[in-house]
PDB file of N, CA and C in Angstrom:
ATOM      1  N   UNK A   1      13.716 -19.829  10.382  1.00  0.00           N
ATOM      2  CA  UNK A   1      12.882 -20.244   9.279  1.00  0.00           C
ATOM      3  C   UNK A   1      11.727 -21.053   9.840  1.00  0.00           C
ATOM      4  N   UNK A   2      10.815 -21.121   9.012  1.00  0.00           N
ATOM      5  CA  UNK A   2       9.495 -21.645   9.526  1.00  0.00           C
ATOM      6  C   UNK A   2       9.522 -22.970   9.007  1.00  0.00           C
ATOM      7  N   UNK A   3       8.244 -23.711   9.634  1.00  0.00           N
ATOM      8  CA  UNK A   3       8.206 -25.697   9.624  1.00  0.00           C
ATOM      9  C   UNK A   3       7.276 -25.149   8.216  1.00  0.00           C
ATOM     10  N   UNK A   4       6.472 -24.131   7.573  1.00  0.00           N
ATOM     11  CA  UNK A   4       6.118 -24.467   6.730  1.00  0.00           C
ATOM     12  C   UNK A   4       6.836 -24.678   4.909  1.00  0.00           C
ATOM     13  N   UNK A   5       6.026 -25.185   4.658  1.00  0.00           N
ATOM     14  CA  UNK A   5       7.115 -25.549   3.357  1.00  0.00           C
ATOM     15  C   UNK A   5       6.792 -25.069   2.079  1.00  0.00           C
ATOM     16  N   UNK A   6       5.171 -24.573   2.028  1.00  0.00           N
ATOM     17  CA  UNK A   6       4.419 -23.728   1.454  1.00  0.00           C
ATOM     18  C   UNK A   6       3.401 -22.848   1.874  1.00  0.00           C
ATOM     19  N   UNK A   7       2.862 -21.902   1.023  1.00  0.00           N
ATOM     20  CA  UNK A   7       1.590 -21.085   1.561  1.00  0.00           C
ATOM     21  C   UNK A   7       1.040 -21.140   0.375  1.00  0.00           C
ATOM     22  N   UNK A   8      -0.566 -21.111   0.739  1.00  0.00           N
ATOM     23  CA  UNK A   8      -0.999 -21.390  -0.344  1.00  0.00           C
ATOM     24  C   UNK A   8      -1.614 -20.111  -0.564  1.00  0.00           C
ATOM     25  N   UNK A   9      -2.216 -19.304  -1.867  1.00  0.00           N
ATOM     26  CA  UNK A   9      -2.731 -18.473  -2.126  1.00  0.00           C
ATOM     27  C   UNK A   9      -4.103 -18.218  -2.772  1.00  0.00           C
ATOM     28  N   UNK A  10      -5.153 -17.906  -2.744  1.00  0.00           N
ATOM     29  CA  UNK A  10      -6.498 -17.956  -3.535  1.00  0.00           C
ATOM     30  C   UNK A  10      -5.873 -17.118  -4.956  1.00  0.00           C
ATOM     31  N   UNK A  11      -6.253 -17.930  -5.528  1.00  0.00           N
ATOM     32  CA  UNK A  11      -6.442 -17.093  -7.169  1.00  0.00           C
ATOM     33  C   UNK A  11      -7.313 -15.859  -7.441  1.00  0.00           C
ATOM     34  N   UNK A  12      -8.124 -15.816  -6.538  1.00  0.00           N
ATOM     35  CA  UNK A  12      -9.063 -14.590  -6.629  1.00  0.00           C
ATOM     36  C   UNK A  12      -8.027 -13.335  -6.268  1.00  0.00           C
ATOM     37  N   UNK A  13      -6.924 -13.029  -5.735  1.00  0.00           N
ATOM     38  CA  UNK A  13      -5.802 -12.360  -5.496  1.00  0.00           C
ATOM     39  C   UNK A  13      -5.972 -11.762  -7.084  1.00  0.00           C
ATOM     40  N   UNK A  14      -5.664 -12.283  -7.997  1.00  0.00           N
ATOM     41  CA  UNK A  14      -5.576 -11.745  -9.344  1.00  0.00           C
ATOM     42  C   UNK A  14      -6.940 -10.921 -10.110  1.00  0.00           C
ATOM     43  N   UNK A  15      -7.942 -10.864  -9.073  1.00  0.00           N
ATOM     44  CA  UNK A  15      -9.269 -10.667  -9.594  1.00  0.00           C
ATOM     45  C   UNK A  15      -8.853  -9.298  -9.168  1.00  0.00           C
ATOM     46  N   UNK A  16      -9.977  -8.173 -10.241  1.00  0.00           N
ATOM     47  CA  UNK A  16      -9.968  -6.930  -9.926  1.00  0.00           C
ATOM     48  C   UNK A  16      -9.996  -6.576  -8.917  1.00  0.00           C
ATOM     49  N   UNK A  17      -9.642  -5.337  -7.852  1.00  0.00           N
ATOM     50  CA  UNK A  17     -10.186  -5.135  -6.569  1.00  0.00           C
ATOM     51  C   UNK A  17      -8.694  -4.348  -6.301  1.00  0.00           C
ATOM     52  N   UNK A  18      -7.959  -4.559  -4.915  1.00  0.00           N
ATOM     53  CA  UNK A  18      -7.456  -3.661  -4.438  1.00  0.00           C
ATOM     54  C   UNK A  18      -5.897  -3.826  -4.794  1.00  0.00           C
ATOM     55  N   UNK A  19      -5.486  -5.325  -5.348  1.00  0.00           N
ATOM     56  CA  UNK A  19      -3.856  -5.677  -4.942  1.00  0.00           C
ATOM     57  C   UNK A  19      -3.508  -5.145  -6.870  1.00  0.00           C
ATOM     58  N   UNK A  20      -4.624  -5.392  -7.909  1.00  0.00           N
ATOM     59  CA  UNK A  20      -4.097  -4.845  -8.953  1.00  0.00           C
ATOM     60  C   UNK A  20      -4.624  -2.982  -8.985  1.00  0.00           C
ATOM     61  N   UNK A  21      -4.720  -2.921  -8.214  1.00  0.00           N
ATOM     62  CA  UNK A  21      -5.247  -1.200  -8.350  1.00  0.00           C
ATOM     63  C   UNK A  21      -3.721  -0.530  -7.555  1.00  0.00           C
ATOM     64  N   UNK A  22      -2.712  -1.682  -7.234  1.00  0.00           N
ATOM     65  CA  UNK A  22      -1.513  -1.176  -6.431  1.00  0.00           C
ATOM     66  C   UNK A  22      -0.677  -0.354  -7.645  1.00  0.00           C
ATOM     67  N   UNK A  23       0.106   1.113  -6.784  1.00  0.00           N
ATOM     68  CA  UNK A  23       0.418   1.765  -7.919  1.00  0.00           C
ATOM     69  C   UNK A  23       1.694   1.099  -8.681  1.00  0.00           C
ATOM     70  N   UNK A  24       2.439   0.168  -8.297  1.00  0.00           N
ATOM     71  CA  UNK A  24       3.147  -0.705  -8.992  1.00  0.00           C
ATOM     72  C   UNK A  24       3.764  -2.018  -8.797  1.00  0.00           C
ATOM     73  N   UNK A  25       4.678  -2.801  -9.422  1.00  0.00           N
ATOM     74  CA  UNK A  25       4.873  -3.832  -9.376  1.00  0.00           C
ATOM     75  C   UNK A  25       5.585  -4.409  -7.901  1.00  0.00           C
ATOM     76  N   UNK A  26       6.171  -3.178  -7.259  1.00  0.00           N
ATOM     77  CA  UNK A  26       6.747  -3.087  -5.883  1.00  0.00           C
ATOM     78  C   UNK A  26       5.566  -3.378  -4.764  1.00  0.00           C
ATOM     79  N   UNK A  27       4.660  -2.710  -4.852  1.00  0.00           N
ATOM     80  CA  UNK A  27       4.169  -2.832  -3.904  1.00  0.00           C
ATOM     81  C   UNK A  27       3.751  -4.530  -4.191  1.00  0.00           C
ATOM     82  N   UNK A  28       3.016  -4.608  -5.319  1.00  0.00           N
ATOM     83  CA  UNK A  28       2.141  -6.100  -5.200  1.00  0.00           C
ATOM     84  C   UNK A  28       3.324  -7.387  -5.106  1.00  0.00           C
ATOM     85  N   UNK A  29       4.945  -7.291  -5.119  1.00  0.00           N
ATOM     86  CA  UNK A  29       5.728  -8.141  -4.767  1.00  0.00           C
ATOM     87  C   UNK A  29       5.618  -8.034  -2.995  1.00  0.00           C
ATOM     88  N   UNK A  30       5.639  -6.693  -2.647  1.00  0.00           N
ATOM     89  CA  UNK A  30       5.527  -6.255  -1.712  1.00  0.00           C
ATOM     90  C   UNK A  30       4.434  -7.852  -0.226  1.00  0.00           C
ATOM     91  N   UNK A  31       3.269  -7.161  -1.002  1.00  0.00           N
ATOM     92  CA  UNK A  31       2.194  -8.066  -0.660  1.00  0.00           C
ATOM     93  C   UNK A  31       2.445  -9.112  -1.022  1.00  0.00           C
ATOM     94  N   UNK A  32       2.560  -9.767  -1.946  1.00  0.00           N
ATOM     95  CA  UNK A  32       2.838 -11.104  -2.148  1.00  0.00           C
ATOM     96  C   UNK A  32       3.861 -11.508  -0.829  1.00  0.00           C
ATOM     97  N   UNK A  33       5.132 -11.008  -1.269  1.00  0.00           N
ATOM     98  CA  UNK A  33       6.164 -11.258   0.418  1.00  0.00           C
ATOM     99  C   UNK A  33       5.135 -11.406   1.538  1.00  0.00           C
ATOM    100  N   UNK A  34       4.524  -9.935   2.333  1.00  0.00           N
ATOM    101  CA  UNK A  34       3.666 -10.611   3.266  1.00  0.00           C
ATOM    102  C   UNK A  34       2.691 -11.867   3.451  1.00  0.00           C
ATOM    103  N   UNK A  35       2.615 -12.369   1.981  1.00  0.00           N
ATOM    104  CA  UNK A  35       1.627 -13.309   2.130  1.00  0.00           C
ATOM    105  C   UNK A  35       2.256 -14.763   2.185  1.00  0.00           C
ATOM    106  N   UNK A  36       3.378 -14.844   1.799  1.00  0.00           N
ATOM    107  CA  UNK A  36       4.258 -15.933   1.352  1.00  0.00           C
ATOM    108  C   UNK A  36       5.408 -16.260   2.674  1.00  0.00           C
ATOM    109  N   UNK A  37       6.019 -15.052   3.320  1.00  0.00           N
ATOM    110  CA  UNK A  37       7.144 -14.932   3.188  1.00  0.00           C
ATOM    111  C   UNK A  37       7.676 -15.842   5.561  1.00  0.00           C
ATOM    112  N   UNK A  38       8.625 -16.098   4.911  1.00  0.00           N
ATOM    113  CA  UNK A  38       8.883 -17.559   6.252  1.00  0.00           C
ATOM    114  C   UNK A  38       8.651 -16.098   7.648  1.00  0.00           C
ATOM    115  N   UNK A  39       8.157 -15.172   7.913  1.00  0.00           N
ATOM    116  CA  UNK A  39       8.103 -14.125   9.293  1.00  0.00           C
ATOM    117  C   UNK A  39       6.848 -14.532   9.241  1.00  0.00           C
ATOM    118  N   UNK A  40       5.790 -14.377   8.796  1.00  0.00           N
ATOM    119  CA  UNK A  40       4.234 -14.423   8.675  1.00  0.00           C
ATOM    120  C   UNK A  40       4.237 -15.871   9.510  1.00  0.00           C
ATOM    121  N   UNK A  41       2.786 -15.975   9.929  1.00  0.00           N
ATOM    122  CA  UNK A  41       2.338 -16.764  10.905  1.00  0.00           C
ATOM    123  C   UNK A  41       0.660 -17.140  10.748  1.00  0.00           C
ATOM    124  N   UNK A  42       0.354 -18.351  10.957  1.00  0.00           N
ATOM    125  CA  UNK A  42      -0.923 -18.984  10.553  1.00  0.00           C
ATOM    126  C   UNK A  42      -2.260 -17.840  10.969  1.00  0.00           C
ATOM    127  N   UNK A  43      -1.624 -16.624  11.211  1.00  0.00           N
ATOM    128  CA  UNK A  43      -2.788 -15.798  10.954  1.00  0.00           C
ATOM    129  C   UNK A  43      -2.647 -14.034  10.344  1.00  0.00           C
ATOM    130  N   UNK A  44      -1.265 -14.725  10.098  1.00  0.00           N
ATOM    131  CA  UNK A  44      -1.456 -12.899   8.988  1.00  0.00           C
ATOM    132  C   UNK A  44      -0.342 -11.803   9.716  1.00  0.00           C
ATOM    133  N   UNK A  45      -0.455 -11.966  10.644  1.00  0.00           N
ATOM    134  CA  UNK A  45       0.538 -11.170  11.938  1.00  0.00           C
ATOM    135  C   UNK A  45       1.530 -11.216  11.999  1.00  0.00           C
ATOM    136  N   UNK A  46       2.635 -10.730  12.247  1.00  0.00           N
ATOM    137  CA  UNK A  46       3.888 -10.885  12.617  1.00  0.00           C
ATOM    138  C   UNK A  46       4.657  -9.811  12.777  1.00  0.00           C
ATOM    139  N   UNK A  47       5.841 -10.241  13.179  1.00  0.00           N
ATOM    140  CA  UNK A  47       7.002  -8.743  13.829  1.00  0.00           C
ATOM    141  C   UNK A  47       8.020  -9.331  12.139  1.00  0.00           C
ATOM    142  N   UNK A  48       8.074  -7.950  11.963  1.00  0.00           N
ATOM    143  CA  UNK A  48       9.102  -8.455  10.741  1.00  0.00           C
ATOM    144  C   UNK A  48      10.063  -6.928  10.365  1.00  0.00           C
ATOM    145  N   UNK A  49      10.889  -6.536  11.181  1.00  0.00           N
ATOM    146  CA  UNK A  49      11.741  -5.637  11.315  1.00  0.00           C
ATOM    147  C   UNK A  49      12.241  -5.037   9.728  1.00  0.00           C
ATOM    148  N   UNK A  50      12.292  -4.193   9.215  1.00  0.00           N
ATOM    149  CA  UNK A  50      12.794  -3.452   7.776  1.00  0.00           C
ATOM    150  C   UNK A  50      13.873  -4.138   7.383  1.00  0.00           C
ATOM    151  N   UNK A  51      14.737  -4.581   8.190  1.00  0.00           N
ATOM    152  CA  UNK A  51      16.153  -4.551   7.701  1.00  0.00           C
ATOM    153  C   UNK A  51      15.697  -6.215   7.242  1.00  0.00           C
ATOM    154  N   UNK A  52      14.798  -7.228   7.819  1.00  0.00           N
ATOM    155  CA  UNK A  52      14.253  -8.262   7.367  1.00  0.00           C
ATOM    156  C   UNK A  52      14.287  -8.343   6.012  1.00  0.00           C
ATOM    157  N   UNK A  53      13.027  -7.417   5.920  1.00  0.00           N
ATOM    158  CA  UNK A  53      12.606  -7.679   4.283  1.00  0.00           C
ATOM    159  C   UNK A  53      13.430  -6.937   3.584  1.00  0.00           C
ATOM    160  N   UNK A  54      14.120  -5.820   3.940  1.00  0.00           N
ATOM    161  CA  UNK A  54      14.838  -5.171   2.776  1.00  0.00           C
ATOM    162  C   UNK A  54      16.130  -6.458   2.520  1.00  0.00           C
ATOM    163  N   UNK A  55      16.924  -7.061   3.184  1.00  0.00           N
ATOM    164  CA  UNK A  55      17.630  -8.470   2.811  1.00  0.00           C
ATOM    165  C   UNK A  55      17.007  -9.475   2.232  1.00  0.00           C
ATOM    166  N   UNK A  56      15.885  -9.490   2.730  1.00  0.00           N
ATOM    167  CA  UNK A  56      14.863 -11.041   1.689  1.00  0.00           C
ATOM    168  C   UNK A  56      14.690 -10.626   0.361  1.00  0.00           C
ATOM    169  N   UNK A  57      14.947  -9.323   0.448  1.00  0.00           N
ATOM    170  CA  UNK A  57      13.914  -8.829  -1.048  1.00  0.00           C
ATOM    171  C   UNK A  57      15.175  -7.890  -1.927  1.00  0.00           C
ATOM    172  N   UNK A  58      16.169  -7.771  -1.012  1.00  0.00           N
ATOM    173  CA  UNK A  58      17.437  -7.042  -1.421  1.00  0.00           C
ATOM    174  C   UNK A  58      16.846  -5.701  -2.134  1.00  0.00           C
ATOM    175  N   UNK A  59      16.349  -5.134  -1.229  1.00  0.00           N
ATOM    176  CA  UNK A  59      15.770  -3.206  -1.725  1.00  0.00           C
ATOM    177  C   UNK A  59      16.650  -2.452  -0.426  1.00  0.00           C
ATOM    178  N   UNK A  60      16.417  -1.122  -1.087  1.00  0.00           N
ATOM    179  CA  UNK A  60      17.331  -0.405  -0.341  1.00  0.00           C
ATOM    180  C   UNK A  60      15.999   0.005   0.570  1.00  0.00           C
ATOM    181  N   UNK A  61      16.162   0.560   1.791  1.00  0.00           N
ATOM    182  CA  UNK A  61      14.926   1.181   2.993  1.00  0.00           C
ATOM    183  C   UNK A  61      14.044   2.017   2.385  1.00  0.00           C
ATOM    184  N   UNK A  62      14.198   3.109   1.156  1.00  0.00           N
ATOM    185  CA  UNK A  62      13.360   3.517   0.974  1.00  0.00           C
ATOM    186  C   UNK A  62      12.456   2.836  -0.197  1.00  0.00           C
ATOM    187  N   UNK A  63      12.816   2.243  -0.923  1.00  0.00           N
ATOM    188  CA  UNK A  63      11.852   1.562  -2.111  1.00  0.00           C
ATOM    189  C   UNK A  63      11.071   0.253  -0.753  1.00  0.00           C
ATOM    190  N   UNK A  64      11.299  -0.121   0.006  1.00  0.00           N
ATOM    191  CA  UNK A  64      10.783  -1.096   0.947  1.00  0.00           C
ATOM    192  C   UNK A  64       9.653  -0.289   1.787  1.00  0.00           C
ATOM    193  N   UNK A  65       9.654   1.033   1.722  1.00  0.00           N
ATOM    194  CA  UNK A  65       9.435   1.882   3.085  1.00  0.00           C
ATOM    195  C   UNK A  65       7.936   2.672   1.773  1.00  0.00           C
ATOM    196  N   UNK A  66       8.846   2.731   0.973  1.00  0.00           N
ATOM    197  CA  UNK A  66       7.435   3.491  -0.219  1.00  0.00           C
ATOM    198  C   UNK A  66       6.347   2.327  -0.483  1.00  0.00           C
ATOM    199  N   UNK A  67       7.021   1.131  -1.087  1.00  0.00           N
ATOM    200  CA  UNK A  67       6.059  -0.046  -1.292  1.00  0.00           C
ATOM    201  C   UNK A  67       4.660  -0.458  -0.325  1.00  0.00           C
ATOM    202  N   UNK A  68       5.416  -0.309   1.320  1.00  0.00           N
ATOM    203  CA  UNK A  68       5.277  -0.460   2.630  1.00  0.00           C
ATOM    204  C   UNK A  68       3.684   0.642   2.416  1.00  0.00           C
ATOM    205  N   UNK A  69       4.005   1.611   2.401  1.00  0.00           N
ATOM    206  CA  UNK A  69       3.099   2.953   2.066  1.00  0.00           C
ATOM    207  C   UNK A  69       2.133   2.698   1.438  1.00  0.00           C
ATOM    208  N   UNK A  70       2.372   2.398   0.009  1.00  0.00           N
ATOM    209  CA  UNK A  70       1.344   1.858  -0.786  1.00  0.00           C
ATOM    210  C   UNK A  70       0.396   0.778   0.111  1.00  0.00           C
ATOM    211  N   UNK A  71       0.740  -0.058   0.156  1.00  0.00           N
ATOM    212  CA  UNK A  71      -0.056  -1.373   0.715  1.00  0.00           C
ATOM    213  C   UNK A  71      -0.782  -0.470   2.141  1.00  0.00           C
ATOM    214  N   UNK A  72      -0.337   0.061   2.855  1.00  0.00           N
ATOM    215  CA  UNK A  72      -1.261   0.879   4.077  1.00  0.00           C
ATOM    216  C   UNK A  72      -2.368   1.957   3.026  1.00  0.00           C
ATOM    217  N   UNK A  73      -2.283   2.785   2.102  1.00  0.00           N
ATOM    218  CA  UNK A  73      -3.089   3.261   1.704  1.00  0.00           C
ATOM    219  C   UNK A  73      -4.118   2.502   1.040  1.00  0.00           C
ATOM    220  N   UNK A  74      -3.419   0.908   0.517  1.00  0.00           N
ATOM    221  CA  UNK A  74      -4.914   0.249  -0.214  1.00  0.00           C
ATOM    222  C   UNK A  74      -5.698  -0.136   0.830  1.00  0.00           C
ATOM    223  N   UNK A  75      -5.143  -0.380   2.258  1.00  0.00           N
ATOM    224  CA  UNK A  75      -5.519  -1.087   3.399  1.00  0.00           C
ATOM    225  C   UNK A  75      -5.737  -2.490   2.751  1.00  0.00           C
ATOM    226  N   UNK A  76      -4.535  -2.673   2.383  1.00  0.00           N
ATOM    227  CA  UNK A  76      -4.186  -4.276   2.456  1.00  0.00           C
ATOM    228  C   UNK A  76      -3.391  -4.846   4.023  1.00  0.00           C
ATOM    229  N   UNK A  77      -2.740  -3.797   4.408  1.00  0.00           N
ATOM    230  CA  UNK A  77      -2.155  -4.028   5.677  1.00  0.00           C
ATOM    231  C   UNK A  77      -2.455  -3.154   6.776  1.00  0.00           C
ATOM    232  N   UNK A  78      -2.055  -3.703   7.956  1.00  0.00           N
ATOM    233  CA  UNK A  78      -2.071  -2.763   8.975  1.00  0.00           C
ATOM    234  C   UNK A  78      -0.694  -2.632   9.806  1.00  0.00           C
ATOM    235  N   UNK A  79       0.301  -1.889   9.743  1.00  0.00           N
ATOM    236  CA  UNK A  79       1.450  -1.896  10.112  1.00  0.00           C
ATOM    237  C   UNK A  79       1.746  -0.744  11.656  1.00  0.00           C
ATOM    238  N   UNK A  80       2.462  -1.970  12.594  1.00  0.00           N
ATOM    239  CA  UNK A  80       2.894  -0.924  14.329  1.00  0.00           C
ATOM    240  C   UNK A  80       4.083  -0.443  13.832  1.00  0.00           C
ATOM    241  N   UNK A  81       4.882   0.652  13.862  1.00  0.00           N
ATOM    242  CA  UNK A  81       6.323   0.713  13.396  1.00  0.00           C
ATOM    243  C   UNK A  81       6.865   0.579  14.777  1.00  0.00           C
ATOM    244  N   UNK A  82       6.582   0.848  15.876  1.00  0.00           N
ATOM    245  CA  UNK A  82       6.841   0.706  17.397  1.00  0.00           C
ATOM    246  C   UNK A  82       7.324  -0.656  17.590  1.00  0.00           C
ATOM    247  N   UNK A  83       6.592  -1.960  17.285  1.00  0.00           N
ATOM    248  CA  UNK A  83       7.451  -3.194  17.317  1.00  0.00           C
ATOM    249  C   UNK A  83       7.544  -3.722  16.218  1.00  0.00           C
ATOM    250  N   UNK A  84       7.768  -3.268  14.764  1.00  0.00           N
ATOM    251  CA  UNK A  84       8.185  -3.966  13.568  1.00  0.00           C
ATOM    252  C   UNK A  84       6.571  -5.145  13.288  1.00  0.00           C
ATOM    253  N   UNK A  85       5.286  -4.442  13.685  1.00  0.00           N
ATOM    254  CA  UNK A  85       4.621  -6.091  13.255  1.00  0.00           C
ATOM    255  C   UNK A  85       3.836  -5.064  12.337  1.00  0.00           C
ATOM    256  N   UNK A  86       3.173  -6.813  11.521  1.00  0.00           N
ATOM    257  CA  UNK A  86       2.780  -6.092  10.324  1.00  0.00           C
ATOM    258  C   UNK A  86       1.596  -7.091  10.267  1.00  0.00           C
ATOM    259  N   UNK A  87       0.185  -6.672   9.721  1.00  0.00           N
ATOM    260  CA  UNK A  87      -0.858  -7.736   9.975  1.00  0.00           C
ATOM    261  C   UNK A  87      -1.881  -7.699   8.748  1.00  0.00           C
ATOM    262  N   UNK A  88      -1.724  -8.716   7.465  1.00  0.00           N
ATOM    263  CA  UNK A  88      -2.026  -8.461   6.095  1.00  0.00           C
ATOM    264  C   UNK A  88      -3.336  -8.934   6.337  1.00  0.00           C
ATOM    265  N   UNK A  89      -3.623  -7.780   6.259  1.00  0.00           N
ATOM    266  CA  UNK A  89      -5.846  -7.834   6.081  1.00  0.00           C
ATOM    267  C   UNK A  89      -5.827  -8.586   5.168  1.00  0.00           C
ATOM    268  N   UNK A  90      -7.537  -9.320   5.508  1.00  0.00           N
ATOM    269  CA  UNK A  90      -7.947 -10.088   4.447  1.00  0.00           C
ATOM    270  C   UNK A  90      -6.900 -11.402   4.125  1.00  0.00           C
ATOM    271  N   UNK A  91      -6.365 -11.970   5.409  1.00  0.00           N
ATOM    272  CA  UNK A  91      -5.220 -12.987   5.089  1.00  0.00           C
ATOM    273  C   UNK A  91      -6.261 -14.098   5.041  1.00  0.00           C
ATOM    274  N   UNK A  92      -7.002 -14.420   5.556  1.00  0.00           N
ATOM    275  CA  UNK A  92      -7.411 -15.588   5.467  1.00  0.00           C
ATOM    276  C   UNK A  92      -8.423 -15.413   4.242  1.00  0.00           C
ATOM    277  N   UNK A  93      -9.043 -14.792   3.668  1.00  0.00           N
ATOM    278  CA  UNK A  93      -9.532 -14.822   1.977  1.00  0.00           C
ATOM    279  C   UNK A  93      -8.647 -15.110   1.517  1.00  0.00           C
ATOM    280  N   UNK A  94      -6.911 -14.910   1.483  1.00  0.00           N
ATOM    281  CA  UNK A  94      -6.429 -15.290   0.460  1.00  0.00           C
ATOM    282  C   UNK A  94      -5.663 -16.577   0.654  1.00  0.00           C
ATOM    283  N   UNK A  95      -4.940 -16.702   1.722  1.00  0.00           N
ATOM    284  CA  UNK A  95      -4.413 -17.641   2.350  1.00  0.00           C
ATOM    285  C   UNK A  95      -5.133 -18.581   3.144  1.00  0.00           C
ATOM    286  N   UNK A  96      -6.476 -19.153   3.277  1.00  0.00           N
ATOM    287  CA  UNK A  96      -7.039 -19.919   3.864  1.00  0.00           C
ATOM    288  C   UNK A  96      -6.742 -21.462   3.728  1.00  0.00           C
TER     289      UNK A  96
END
């Protein structure tokens, strides 16, 4: 677990644009997790293995793996599947 104790988020997150154009409520919990969640790191990056978030978030691999999908097609993220890292564009607009 991480020394932080919160993350903070810009409200502009809720403004029209790419995270409400997500095709559902999965993915934008989805994103929210990357933006919130104790693997992430003071710049957006991190290794965060499936079996991670599917336990944090208690989904089975494929609703985690479709959500996952979504967020690469809005290019909210950029995901290696080679070492589990995952790197949420635009982190510091929202998380600054």
């Amino acid at each position: 677990m991480s020394g932080r104790k919160f993350s903070m988020i810009s409200p502009a997150l809720w403004r029209p644009g790419r995270f409400l154009s997500l095709p559902d409520s999965d993915a934008q919990v989805l994103h929210l997790y990357f933006l919130t969640c104790d693997h992430q790191t003071s710049a957006g990056a991190f290794r965060v293995p499936d079996g991670y978030v599917c336990a944090d978030l208690n989904w089975k691999l494929e609703r985690y793996q479709k959500a996952r999908q979504a967020l690469l097609k809005a290019d909210l993220i950029a995901f290696d599947p080679e070492c589990s890292t995952v790197y949420a564009k635009r982190w510091f607009r929202h998380c600054g």
